[in-house]
C-alpha atoms as a PDB file:
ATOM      1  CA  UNK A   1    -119.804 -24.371   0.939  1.00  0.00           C
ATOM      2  CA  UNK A   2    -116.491 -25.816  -0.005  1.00  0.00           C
ATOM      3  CA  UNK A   3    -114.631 -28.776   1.703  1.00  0.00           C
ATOM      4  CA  UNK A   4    -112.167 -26.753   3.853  1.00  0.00           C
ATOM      5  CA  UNK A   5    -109.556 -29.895   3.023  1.00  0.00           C
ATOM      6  CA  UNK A   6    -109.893 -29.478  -1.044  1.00  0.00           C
ATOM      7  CA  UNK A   7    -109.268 -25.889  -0.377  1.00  0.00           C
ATOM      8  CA  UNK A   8    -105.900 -26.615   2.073  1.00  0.00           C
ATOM      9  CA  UNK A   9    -104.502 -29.000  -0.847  1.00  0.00           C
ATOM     10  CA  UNK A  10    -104.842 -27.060  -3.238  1.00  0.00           C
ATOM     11  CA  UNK A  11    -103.376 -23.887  -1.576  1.00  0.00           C
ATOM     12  CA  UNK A  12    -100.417 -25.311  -0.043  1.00  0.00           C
ATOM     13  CA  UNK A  13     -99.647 -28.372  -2.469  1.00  0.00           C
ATOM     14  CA  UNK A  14     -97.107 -28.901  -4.944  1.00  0.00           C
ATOM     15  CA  UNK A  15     -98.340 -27.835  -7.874  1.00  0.00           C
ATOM     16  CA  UNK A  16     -98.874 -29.452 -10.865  1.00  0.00           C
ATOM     17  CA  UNK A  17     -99.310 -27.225 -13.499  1.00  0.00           C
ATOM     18  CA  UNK A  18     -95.922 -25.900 -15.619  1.00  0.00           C
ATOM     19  CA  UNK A  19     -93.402 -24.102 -13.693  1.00  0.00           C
ATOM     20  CA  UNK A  20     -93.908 -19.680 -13.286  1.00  0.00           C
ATOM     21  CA  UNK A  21     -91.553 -18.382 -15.411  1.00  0.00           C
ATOM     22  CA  UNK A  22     -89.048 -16.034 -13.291  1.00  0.00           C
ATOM     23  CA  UNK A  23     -89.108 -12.538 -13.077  1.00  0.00           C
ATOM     24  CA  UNK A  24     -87.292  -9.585 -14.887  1.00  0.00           C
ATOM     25  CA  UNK A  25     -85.571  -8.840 -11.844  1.00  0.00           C
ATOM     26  CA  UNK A  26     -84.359 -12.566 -11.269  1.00  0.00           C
ATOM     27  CA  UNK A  27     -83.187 -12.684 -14.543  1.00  0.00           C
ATOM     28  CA  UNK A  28     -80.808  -9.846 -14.363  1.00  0.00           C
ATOM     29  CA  UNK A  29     -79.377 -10.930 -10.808  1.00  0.00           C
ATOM     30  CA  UNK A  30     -78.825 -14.199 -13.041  1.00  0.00           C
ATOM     31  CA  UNK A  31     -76.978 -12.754 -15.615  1.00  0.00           C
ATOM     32  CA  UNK A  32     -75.711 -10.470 -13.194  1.00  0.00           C
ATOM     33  CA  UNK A  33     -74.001 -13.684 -11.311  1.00  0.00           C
ATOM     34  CA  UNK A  34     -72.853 -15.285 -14.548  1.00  0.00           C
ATOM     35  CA  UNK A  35     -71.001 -12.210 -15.728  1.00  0.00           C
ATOM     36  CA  UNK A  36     -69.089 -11.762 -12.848  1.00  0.00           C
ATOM     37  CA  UNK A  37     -68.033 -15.787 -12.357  1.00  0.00           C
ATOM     38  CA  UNK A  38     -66.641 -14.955 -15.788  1.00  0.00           C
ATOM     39  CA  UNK A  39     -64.990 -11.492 -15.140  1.00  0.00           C
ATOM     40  CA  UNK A  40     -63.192 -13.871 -12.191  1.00  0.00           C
ATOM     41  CA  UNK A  41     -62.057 -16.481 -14.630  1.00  0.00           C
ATOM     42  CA  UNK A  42     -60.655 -14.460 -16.917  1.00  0.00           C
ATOM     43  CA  UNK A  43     -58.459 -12.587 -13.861  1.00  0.00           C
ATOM     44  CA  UNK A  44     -57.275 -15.979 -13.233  1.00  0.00           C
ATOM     45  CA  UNK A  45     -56.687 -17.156 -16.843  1.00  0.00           C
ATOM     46  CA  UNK A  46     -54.346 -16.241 -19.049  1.00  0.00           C
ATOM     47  CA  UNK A  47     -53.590 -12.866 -17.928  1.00  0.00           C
ATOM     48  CA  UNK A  48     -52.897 -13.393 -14.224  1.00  0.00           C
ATOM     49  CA  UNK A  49     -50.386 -16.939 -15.498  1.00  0.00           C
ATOM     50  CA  UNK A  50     -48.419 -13.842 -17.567  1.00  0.00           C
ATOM     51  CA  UNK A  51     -47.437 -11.615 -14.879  1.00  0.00           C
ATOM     52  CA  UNK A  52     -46.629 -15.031 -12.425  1.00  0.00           C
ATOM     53  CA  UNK A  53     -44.021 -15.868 -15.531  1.00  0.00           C
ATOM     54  CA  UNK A  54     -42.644 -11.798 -15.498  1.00  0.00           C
ATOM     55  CA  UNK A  55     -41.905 -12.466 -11.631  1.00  0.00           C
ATOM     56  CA  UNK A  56     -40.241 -15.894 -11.758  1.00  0.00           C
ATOM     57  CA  UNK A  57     -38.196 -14.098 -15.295  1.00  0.00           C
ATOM     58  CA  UNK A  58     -37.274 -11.219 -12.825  1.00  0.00           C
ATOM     59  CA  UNK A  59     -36.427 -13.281  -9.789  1.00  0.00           C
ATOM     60  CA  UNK A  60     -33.885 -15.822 -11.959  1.00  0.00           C
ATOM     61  CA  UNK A  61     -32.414 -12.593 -13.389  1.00  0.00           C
ATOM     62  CA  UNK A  62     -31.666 -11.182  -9.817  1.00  0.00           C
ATOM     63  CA  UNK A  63     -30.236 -14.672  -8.560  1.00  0.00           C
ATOM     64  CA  UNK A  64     -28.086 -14.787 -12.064  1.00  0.00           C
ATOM     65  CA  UNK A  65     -26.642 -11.011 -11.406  1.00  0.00           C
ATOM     66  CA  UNK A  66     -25.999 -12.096  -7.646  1.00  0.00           C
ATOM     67  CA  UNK A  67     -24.027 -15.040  -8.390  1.00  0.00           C
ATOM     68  CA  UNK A  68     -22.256 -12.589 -11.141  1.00  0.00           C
ATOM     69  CA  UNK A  69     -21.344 -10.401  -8.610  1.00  0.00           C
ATOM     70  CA  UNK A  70     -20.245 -13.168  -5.809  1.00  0.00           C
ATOM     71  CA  UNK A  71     -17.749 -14.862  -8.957  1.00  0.00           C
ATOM     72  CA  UNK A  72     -16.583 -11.228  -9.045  1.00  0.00           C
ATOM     73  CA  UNK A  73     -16.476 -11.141  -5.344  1.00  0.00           C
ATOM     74  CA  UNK A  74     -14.418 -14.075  -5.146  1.00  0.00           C
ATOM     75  CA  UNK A  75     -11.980 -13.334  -7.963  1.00  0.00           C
ATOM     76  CA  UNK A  76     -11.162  -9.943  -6.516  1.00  0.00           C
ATOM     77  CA  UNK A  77     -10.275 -11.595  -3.311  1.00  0.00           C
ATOM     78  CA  UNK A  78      -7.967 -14.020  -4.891  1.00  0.00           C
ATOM     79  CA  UNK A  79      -6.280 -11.491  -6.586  1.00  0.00           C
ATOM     80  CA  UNK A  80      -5.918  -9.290  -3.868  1.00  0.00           C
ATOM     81  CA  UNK A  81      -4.113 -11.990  -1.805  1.00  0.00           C
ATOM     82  CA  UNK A  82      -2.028 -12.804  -4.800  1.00  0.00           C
ATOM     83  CA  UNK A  83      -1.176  -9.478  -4.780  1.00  0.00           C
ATOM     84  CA  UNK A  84      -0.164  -9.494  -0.867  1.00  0.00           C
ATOM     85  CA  UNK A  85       1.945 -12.501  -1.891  1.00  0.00           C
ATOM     86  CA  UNK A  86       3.835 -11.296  -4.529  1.00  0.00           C
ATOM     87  CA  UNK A  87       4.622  -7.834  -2.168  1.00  0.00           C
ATOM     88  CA  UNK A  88       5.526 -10.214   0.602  1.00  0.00           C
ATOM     89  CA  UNK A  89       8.029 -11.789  -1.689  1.00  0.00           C
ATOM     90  CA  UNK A  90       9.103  -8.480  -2.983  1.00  0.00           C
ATOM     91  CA  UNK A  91      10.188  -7.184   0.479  1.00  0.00           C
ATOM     92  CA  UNK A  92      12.128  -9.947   1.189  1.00  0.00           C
ATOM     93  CA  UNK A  93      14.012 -10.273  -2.268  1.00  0.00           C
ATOM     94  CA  UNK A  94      14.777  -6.173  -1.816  1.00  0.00           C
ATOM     95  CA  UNK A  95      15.808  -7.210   1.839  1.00  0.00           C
ATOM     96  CA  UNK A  96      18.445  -9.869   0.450  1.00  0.00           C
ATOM     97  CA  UNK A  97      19.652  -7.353  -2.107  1.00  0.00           C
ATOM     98  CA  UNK A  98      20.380  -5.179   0.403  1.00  0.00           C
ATOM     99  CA  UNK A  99      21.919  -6.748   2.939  1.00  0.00           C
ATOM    100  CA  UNK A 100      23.917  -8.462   0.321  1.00  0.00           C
ATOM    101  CA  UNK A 101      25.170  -5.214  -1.539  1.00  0.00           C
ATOM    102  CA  UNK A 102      26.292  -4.013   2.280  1.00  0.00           C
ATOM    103  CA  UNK A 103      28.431  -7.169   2.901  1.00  0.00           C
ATOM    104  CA  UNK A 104      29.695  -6.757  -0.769  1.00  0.00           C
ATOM    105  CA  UNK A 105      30.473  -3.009  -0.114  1.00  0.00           C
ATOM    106  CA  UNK A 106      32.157  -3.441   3.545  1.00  0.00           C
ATOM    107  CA  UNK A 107      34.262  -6.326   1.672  1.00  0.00           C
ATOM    108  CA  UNK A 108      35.439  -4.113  -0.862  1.00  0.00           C
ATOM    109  CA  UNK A 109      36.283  -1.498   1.670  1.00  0.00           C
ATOM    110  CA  UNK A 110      38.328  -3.738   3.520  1.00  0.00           C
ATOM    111  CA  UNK A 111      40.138  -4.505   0.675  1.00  0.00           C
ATOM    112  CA  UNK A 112      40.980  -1.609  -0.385  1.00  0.00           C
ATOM    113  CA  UNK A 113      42.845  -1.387   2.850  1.00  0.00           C
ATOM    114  CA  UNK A 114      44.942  -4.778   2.787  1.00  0.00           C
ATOM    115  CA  UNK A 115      47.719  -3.075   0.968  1.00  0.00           C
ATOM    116  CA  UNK A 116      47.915  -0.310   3.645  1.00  0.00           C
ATOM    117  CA  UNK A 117      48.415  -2.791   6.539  1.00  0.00           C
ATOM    118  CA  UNK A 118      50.994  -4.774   4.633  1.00  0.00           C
ATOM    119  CA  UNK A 119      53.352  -1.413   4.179  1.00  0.00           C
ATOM    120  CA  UNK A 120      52.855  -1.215   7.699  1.00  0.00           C
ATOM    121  CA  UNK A 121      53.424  -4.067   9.180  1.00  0.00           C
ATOM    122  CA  UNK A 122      56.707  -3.955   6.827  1.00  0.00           C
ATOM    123  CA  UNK A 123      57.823  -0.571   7.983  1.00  0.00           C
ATOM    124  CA  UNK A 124      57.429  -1.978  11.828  1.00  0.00           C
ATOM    125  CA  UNK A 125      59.614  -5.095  10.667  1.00  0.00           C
ATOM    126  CA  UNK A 126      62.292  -2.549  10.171  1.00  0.00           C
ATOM    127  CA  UNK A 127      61.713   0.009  13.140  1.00  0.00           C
ATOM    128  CA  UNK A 128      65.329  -0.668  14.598  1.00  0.00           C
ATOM    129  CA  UNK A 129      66.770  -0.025  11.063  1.00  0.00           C
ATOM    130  CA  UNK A 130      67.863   3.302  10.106  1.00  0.00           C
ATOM    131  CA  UNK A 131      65.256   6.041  11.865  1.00  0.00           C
ATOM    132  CA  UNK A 132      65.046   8.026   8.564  1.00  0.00           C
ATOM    133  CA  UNK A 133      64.007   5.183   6.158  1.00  0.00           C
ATOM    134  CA  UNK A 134      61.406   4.289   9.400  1.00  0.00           C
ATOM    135  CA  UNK A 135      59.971   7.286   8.403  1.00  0.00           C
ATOM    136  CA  UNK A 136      59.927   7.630   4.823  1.00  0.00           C
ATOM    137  CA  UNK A 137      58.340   4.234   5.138  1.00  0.00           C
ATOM    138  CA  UNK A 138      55.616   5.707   7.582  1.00  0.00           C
ATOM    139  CA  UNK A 139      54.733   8.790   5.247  1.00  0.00           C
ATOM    140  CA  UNK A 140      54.431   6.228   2.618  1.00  0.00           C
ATOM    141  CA  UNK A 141      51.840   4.511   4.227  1.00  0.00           C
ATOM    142  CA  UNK A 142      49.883   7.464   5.277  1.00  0.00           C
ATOM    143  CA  UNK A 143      50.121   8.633   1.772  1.00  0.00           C
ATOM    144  CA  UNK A 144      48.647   5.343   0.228  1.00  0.00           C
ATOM    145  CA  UNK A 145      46.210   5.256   3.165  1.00  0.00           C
ATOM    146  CA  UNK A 146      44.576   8.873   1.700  1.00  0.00           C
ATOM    147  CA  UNK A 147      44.694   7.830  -1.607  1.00  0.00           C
ATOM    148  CA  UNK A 148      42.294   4.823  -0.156  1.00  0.00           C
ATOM    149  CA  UNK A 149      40.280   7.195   1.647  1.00  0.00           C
ATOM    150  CA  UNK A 150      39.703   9.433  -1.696  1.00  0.00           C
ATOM    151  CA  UNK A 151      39.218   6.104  -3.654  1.00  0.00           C
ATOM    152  CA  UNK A 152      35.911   5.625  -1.722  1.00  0.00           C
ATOM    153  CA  UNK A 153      35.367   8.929  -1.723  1.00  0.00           C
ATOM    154  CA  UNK A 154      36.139  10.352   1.398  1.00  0.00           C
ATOM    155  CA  UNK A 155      39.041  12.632   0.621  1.00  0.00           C
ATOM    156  CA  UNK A 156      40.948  14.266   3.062  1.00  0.00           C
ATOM    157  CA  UNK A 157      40.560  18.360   3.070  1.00  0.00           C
ATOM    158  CA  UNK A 158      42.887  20.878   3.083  1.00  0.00           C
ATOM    159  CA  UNK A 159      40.848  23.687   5.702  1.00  0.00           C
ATOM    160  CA  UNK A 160      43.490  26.017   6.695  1.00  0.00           C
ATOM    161  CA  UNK A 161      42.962  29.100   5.904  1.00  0.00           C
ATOM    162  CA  UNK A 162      39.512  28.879   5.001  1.00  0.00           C
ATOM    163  CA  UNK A 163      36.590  30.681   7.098  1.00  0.00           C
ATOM    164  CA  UNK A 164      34.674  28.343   9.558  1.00  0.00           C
ATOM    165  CA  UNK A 165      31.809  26.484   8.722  1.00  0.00           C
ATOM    166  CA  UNK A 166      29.871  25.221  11.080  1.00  0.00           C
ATOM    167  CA  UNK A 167      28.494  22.146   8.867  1.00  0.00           C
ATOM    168  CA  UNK A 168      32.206  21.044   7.766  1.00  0.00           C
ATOM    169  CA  UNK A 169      34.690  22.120  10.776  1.00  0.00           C
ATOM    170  CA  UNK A 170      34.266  21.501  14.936  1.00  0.00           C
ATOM    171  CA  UNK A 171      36.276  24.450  16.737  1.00  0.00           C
ATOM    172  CA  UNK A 172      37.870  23.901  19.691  1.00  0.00           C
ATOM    173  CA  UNK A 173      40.138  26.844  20.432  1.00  0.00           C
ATOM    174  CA  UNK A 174      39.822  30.873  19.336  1.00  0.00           C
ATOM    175  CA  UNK A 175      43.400  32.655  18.854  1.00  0.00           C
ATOM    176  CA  UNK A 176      43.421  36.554  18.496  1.00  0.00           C
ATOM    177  CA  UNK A 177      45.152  37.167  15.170  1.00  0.00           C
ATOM    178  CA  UNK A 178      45.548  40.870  13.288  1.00  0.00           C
ATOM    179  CA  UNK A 179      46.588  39.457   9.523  1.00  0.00           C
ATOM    180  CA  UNK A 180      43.401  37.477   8.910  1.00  0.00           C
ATOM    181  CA  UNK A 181      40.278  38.344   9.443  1.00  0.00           C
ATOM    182  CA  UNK A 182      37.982  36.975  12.863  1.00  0.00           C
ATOM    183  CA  UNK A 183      36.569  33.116  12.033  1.00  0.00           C
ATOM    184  CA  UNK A 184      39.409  32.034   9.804  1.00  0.00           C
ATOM    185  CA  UNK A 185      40.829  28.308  10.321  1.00  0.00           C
ATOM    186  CA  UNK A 186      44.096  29.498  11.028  1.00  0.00           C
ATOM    187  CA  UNK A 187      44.976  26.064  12.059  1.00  0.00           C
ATOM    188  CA  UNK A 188      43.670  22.296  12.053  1.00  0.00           C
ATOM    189  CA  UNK A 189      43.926  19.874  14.976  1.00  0.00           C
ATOM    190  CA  UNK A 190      42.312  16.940  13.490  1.00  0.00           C
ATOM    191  CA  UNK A 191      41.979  16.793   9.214  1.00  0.00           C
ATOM    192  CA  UNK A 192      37.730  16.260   8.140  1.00  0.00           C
ATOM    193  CA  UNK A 193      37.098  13.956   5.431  1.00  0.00           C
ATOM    194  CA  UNK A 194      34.676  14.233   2.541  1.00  0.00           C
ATOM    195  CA  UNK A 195      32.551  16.976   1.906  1.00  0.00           C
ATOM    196  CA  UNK A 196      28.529  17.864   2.010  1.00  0.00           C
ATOM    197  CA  UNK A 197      26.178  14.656   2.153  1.00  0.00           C
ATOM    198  CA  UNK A 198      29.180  12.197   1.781  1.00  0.00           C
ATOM    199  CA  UNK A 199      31.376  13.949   5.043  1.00  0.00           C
ATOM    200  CA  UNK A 200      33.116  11.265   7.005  1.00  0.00           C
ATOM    201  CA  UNK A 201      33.976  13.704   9.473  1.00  0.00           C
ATOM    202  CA  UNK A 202      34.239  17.201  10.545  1.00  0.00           C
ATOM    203  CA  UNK A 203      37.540  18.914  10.774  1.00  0.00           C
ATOM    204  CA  UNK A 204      38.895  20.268  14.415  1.00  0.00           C
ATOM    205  CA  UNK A 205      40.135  23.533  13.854  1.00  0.00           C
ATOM    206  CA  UNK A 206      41.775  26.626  15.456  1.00  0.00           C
ATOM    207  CA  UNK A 207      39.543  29.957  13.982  1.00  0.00           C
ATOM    208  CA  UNK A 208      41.103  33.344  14.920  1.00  0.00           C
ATOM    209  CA  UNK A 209      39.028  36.516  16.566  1.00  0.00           C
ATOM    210  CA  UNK A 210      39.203  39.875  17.017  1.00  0.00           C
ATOM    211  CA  UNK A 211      41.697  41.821  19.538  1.00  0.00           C
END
């Protein structure tokens, strides 16, 4: 019978022959293992460092084209208040144009009508003179004070006889009258001057009607 201690020893010891060789099916978990640890650093080589450089290329091209577009941004502003400026300027240079054409225009007026109150204020130096030249004097001055009136181009009219308009006459009386026929200005109590768009005034005027 065996010593039960040999037998323990040399059951459960370390053994000192050469080591088992493994398995098939060890083996291809092995090579199993060392295939994928290299599928893993390829993924991470140089492929993955490729697409990292196409996303930092793409993001520096969408920060270039959004400071493009804020130059643009701020060069359309400046120009639009450039452009506010220069119509700001514009409506006040029109604004001092016209007021200054007016003042030229009510000047010129006025002097047209310097000569008129000279002949009167001559005519008046001589109203205890002889009542006839007093009144040649006076039609004088009324005459040159038409011509004036025409000259800026308000001339007096002539509406007797004419038929009533309602845009060019104002009637203020109605006379029954057989030789002309009804609405004719049979008389005028007040002479219109100028005509159409440029009408200083309407003429008063007497229009006939019917029996």
């Amino acid at each position: 019978m065996s010593d039960p201690l040999e037998w323990e020893g040399t059951a459960a010891g370390p053994s000192t022959g050469p080591p088992a060789e493994p398995s098939e099916g060890q083996a291809a978990g092995r090579a199993a293992d060392q295939g994928a640890d290299r599928s893993a650093g390829r993924a991470g080589g140089p492929g993955g460092g490729a697409e990292a450089g196409a996303g930092a290329e793409a993001a520096a091209e969408a920060e270039a084209e959004a400071a493009g577009l804020r130059n643009r941004v701020a060069e359309l502003e400046d120009r639009w208040k450039r452009a506010l400026a220069d119509l700001d300027n514009l409506r006040k240079r029109v604004s001092r144009d016209a007021e200054r054409v007016r003042l030229e225009e009510q000047a010129r007026a006025a002097g047209e009508w310097l000569p008129v109150l000279d002949n009167l204020e001559r005519a008046l130096e001589h109203a205890e003179g002889d009542p006839a030249s007093l009144a040649e004097g006076l039609r004088a001055v009324l005459q040159q004070g038409l011509t004036v009136l025409a000259r800026l181009g308000f001339p007096r009219r002539d509406d007797v006889w004419e038929m009533f308009d309602p845009a060019r006459h104002e009637a203020v009386a109605a006379v029954p009258r057989e030789d002309v026929p009804a609405g004719t200005v049979v008389a005028v109590v007040r002479p219109g001057y100028g005509d159409g768009e440029r009408q200083l005034r309407p003429a008063q005027v007497v229009v006939s009607k019917a029996e």
